[in-house]
ModelCIF file with pLDDT and N, C-alpha, C, O atoms, coordinates in Angstrom:
data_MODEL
#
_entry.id   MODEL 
#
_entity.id                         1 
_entity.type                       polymer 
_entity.pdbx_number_of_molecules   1 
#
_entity_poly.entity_id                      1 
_entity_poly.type                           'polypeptide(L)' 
_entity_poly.nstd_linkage                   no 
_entity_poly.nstd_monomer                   no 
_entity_poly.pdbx_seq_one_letter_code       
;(UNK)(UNK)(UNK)(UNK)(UNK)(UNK)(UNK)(UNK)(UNK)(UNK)(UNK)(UNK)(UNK)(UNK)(UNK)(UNK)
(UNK)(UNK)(UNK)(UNK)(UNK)(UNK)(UNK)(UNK)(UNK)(UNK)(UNK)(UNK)(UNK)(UNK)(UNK)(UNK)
(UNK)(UNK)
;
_entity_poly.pdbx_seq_one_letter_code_can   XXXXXXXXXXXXXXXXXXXXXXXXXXXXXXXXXX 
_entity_poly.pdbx_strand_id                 A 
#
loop_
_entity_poly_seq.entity_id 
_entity_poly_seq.num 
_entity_poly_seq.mon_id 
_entity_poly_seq.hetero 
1 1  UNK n 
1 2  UNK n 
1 3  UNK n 
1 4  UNK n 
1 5  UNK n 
1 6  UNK n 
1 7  UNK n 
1 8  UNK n 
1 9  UNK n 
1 10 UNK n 
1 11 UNK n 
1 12 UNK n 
1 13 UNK n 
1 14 UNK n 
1 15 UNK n 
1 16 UNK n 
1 17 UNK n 
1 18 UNK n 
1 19 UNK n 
1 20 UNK n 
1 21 UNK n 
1 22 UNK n 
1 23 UNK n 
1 24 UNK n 
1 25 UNK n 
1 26 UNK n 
1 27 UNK n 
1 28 UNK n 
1 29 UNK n 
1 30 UNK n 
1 31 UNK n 
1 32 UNK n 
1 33 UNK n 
1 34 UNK n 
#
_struct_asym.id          A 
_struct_asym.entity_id   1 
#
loop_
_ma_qa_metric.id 
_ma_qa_metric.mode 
_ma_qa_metric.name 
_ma_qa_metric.software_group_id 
_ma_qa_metric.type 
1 global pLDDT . pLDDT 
2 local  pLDDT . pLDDT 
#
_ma_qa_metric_global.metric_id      1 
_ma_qa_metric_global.metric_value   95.74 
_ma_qa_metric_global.model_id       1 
_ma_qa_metric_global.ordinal_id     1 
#
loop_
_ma_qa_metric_local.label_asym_id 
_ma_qa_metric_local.label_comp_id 
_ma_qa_metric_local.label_seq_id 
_ma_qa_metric_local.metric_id 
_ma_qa_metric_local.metric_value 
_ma_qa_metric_local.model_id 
_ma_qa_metric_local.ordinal_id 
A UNK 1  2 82.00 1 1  
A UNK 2  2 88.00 1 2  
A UNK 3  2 88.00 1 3  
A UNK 4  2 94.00 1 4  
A UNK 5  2 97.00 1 5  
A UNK 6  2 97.00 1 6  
A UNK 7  2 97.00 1 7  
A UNK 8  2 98.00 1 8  
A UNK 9  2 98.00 1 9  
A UNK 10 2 98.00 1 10 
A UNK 11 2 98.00 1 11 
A UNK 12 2 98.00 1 12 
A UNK 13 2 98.00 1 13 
A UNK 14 2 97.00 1 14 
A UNK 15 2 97.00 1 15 
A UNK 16 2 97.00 1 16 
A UNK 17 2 97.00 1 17 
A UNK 18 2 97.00 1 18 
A UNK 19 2 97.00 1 19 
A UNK 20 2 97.00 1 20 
A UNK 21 2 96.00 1 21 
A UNK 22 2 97.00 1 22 
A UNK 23 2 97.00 1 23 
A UNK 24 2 97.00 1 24 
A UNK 25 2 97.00 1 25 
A UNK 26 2 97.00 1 26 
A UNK 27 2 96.00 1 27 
A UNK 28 2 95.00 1 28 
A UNK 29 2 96.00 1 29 
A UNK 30 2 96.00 1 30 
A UNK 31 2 95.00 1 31 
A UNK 32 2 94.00 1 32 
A UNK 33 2 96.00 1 33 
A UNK 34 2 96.00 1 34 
#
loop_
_atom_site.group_PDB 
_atom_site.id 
_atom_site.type_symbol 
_atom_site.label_atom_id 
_atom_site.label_alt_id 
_atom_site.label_comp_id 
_atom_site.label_asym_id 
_atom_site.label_entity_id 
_atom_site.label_seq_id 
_atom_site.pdbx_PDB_ins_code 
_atom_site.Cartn_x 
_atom_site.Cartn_y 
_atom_site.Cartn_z 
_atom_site.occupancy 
_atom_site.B_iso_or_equiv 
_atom_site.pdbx_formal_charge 
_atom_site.auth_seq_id 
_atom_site.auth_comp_id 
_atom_site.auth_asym_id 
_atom_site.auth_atom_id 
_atom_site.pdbx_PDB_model_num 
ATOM 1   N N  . UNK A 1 1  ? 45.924 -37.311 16.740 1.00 82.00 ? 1  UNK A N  1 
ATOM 2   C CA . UNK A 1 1  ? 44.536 -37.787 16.620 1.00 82.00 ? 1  UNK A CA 1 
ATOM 3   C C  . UNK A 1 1  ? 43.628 -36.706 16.017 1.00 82.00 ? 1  UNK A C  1 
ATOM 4   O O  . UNK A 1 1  ? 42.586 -36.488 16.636 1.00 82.00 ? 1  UNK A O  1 
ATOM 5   N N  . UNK A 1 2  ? 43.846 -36.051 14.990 1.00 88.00 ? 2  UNK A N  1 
ATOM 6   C CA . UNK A 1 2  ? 43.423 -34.897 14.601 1.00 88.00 ? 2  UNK A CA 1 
ATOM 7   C C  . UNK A 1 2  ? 43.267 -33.669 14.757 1.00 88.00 ? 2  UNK A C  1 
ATOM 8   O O  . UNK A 1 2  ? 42.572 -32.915 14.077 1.00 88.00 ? 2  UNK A O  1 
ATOM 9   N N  . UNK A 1 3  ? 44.397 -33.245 16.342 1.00 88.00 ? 3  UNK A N  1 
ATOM 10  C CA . UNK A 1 3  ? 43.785 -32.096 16.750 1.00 88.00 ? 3  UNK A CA 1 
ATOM 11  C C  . UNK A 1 3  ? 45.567 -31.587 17.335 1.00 88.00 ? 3  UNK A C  1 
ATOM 12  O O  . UNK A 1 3  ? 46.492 -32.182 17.889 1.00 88.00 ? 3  UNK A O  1 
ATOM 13  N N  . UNK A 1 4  ? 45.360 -30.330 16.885 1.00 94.00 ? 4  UNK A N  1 
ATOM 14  C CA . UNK A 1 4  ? 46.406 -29.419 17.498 1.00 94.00 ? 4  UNK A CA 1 
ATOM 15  C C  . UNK A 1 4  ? 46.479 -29.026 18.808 1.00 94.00 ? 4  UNK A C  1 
ATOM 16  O O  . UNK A 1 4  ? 45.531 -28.670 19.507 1.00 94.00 ? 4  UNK A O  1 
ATOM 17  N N  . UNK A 1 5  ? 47.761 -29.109 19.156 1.00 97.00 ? 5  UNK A N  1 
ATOM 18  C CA . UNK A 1 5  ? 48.189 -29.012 21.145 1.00 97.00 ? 5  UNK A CA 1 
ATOM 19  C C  . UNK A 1 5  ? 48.894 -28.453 20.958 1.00 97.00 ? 5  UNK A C  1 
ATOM 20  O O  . UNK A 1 5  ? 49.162 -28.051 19.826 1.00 97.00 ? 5  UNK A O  1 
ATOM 21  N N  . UNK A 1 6  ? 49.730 -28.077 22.346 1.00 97.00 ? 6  UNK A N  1 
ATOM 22  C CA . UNK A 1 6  ? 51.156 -27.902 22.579 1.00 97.00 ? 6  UNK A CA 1 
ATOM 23  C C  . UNK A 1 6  ? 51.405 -28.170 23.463 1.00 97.00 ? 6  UNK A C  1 
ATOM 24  O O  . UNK A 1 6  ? 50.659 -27.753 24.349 1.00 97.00 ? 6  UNK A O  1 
ATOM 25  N N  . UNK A 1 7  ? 52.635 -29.067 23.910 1.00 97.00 ? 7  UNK A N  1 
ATOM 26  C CA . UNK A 1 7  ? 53.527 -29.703 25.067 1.00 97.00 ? 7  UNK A CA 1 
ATOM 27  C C  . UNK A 1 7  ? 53.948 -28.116 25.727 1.00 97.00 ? 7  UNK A C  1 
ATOM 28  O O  . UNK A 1 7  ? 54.226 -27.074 25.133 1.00 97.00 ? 7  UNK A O  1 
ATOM 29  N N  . UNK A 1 8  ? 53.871 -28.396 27.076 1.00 98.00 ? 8  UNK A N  1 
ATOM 30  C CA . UNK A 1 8  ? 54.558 -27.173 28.137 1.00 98.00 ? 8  UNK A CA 1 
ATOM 31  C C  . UNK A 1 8  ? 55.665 -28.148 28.531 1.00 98.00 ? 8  UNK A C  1 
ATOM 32  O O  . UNK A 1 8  ? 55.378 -29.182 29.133 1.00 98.00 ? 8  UNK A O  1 
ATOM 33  N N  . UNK A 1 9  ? 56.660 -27.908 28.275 1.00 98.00 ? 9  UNK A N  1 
ATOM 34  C CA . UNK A 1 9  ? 57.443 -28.843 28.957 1.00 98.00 ? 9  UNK A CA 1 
ATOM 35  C C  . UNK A 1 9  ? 58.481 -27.831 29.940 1.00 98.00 ? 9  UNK A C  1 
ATOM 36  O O  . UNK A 1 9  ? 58.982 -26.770 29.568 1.00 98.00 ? 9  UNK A O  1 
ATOM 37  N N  . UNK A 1 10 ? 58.661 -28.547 31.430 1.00 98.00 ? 10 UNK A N  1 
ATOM 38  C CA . UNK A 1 10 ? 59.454 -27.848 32.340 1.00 98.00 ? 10 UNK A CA 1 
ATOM 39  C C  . UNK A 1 10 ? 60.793 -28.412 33.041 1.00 98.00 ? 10 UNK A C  1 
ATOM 40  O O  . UNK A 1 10 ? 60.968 -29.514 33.561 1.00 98.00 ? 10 UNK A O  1 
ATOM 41  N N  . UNK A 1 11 ? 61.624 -27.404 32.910 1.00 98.00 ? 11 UNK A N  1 
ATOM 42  C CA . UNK A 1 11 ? 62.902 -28.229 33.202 1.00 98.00 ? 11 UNK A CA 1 
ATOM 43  C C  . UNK A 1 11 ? 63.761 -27.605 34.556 1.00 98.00 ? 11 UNK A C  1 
ATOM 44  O O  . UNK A 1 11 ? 64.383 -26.567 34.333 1.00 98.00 ? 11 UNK A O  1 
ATOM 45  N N  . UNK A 1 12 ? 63.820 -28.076 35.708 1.00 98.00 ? 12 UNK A N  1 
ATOM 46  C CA . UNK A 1 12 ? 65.002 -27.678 36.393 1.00 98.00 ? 12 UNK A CA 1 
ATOM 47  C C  . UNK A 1 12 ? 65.013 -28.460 37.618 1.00 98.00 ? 12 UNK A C  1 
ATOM 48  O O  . UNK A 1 12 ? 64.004 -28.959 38.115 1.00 98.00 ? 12 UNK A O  1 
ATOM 49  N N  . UNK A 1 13 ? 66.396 -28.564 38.170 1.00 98.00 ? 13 UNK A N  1 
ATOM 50  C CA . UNK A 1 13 ? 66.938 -29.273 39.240 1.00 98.00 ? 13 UNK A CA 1 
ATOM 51  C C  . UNK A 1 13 ? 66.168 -29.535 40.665 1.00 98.00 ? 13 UNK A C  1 
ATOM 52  O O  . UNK A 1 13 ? 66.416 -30.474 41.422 1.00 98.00 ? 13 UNK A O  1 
ATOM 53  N N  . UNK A 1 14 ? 65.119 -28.448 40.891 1.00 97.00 ? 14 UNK A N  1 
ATOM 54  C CA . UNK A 1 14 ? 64.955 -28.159 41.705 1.00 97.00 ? 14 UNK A CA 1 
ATOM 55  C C  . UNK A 1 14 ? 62.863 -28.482 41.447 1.00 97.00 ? 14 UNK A C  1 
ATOM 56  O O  . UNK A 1 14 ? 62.168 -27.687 40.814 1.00 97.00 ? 14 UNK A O  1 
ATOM 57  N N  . UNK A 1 15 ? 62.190 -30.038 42.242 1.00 97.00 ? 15 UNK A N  1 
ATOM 58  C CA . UNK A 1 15 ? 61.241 -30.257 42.021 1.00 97.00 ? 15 UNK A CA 1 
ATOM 59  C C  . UNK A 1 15 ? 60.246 -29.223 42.612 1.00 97.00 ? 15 UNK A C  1 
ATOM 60  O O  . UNK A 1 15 ? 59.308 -28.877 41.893 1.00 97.00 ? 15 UNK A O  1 
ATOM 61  N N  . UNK A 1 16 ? 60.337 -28.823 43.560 1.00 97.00 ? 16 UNK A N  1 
ATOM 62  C CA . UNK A 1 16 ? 59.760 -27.667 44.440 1.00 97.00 ? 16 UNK A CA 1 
ATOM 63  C C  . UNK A 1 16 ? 59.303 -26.184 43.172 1.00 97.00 ? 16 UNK A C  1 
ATOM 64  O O  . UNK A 1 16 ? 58.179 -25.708 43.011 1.00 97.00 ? 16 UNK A O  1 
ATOM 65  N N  . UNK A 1 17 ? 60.488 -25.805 42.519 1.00 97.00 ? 17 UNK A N  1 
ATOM 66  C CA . UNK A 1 17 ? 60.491 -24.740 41.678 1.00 97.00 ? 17 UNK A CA 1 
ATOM 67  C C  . UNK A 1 17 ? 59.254 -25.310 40.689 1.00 97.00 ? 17 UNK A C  1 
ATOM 68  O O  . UNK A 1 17 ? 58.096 -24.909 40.573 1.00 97.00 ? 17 UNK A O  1 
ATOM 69  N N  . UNK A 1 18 ? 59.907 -26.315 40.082 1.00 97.00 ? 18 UNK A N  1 
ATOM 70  C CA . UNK A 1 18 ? 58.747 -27.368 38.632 1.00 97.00 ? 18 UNK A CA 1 
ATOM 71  C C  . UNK A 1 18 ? 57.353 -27.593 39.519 1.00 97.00 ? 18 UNK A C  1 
ATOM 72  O O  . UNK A 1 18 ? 56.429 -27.911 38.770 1.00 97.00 ? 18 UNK A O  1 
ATOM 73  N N  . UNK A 1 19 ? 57.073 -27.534 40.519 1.00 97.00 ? 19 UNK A N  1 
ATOM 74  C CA . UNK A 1 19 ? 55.162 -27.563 40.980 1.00 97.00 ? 19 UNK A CA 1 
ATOM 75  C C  . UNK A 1 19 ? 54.762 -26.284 41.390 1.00 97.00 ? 19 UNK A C  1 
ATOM 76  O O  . UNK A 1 19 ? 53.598 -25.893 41.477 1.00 97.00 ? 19 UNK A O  1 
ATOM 77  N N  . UNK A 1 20 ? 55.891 -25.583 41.664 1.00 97.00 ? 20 UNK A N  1 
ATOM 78  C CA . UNK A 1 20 ? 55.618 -24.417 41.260 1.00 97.00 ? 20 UNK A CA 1 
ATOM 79  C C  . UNK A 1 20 ? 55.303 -23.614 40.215 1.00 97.00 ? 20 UNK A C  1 
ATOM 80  O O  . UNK A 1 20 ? 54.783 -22.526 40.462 1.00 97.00 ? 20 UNK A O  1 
ATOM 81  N N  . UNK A 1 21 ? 55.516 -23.935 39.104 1.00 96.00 ? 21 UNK A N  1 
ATOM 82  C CA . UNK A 1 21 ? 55.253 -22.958 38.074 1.00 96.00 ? 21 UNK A CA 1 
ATOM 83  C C  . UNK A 1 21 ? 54.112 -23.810 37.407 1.00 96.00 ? 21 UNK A C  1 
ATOM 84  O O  . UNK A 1 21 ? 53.127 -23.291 36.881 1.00 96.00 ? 21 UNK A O  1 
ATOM 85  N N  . UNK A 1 22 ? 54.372 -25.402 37.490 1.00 97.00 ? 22 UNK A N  1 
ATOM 86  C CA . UNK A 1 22 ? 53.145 -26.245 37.072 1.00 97.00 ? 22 UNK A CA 1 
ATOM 87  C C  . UNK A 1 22 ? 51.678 -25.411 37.866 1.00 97.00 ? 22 UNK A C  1 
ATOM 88  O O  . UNK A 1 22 ? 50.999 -24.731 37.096 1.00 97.00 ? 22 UNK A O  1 
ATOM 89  N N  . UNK A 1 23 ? 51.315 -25.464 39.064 1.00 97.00 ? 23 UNK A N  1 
ATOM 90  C CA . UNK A 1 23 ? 50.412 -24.820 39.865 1.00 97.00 ? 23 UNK A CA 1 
ATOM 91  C C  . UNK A 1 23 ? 50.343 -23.638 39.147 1.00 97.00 ? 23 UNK A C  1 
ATOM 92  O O  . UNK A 1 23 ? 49.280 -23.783 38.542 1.00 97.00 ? 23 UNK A O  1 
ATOM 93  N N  . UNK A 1 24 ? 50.972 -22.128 38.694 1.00 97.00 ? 24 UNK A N  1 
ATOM 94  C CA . UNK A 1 24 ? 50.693 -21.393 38.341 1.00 97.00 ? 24 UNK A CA 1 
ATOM 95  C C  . UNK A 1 24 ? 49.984 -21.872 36.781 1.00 97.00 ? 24 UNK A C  1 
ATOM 96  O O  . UNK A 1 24 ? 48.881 -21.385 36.531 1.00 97.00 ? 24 UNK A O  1 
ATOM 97  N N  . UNK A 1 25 ? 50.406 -22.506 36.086 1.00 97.00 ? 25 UNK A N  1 
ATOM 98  C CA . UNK A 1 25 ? 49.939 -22.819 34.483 1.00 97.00 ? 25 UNK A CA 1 
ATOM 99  C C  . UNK A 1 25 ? 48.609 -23.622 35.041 1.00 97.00 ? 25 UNK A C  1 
ATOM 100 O O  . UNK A 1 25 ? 47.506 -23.125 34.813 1.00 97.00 ? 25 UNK A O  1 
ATOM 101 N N  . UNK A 1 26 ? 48.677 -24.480 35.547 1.00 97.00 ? 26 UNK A N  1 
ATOM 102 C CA . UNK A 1 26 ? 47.024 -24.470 35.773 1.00 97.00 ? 26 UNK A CA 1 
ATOM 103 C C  . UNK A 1 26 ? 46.591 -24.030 36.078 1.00 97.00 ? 26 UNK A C  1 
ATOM 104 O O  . UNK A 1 26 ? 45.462 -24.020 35.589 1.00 97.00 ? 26 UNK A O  1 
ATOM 105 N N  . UNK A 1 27 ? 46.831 -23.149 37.179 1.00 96.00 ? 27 UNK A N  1 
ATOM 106 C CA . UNK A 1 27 ? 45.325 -21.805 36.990 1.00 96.00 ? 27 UNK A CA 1 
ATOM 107 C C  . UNK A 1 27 ? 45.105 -21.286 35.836 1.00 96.00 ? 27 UNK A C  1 
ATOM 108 O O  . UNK A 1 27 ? 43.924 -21.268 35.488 1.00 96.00 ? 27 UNK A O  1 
ATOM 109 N N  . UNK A 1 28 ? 46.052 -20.756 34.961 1.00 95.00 ? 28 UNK A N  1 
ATOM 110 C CA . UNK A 1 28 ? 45.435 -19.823 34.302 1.00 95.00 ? 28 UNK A CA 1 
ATOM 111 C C  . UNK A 1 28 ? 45.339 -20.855 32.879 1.00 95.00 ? 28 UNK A C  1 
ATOM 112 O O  . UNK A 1 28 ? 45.629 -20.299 31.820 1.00 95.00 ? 28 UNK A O  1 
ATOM 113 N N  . UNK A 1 29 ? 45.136 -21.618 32.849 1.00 96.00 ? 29 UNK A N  1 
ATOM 114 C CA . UNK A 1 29 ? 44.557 -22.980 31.811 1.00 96.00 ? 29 UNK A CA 1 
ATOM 115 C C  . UNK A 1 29 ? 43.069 -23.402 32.798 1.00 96.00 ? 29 UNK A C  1 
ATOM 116 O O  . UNK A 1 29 ? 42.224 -24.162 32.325 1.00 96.00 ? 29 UNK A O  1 
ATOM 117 N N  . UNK A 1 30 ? 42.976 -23.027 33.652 1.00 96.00 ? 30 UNK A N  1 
ATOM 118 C CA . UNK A 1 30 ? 41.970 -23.308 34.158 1.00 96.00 ? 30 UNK A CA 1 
ATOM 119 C C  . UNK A 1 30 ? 40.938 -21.911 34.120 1.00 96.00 ? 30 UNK A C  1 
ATOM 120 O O  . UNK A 1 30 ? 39.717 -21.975 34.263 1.00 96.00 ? 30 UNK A O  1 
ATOM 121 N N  . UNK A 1 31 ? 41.806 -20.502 33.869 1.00 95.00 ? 31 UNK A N  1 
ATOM 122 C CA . UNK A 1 31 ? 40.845 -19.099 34.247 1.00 95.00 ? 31 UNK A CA 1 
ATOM 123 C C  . UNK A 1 31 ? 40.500 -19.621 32.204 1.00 95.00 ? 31 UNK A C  1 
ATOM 124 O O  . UNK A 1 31 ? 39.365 -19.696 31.733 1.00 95.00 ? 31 UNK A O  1 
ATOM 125 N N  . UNK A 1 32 ? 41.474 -19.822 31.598 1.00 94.00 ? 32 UNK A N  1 
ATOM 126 C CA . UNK A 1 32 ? 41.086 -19.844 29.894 1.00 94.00 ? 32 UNK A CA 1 
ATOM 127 C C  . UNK A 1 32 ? 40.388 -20.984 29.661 1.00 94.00 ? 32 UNK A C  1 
ATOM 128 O O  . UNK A 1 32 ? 40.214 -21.232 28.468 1.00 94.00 ? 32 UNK A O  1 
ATOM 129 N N  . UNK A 1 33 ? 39.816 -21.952 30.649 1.00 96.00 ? 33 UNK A N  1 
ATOM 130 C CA . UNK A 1 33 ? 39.042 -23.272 30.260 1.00 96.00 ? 33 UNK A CA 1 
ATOM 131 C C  . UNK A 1 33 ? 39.752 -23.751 28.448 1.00 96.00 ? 33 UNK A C  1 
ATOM 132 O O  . UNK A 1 33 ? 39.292 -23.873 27.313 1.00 96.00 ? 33 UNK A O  1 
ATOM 133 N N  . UNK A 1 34 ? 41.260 -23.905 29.220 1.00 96.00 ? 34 UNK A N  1 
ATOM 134 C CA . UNK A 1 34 ? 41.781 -24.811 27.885 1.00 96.00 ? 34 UNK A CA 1 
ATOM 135 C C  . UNK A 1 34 ? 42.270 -26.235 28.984 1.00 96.00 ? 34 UNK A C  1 
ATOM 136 O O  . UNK A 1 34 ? 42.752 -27.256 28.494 1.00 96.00 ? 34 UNK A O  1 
#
């Protein structure tokens, strides 16, 4: 739609680990107000 992104995409067996590192990337997408 005209505008440049990038997909974070996260992969592993273990859902606990994946909201884990999700929770860390939003903070600091949240300290860079992207």
């Amino acid at each position: 739609a005209g505008k440049l992104g990038v997909s974070i995409v996260l992969r592993c067996p273990d859902i606990n680990k994946i909201e884990k590192c999700n929770l860390e990337i939003l903070n600091f997408l949240k300290d860079k107000k992207i």
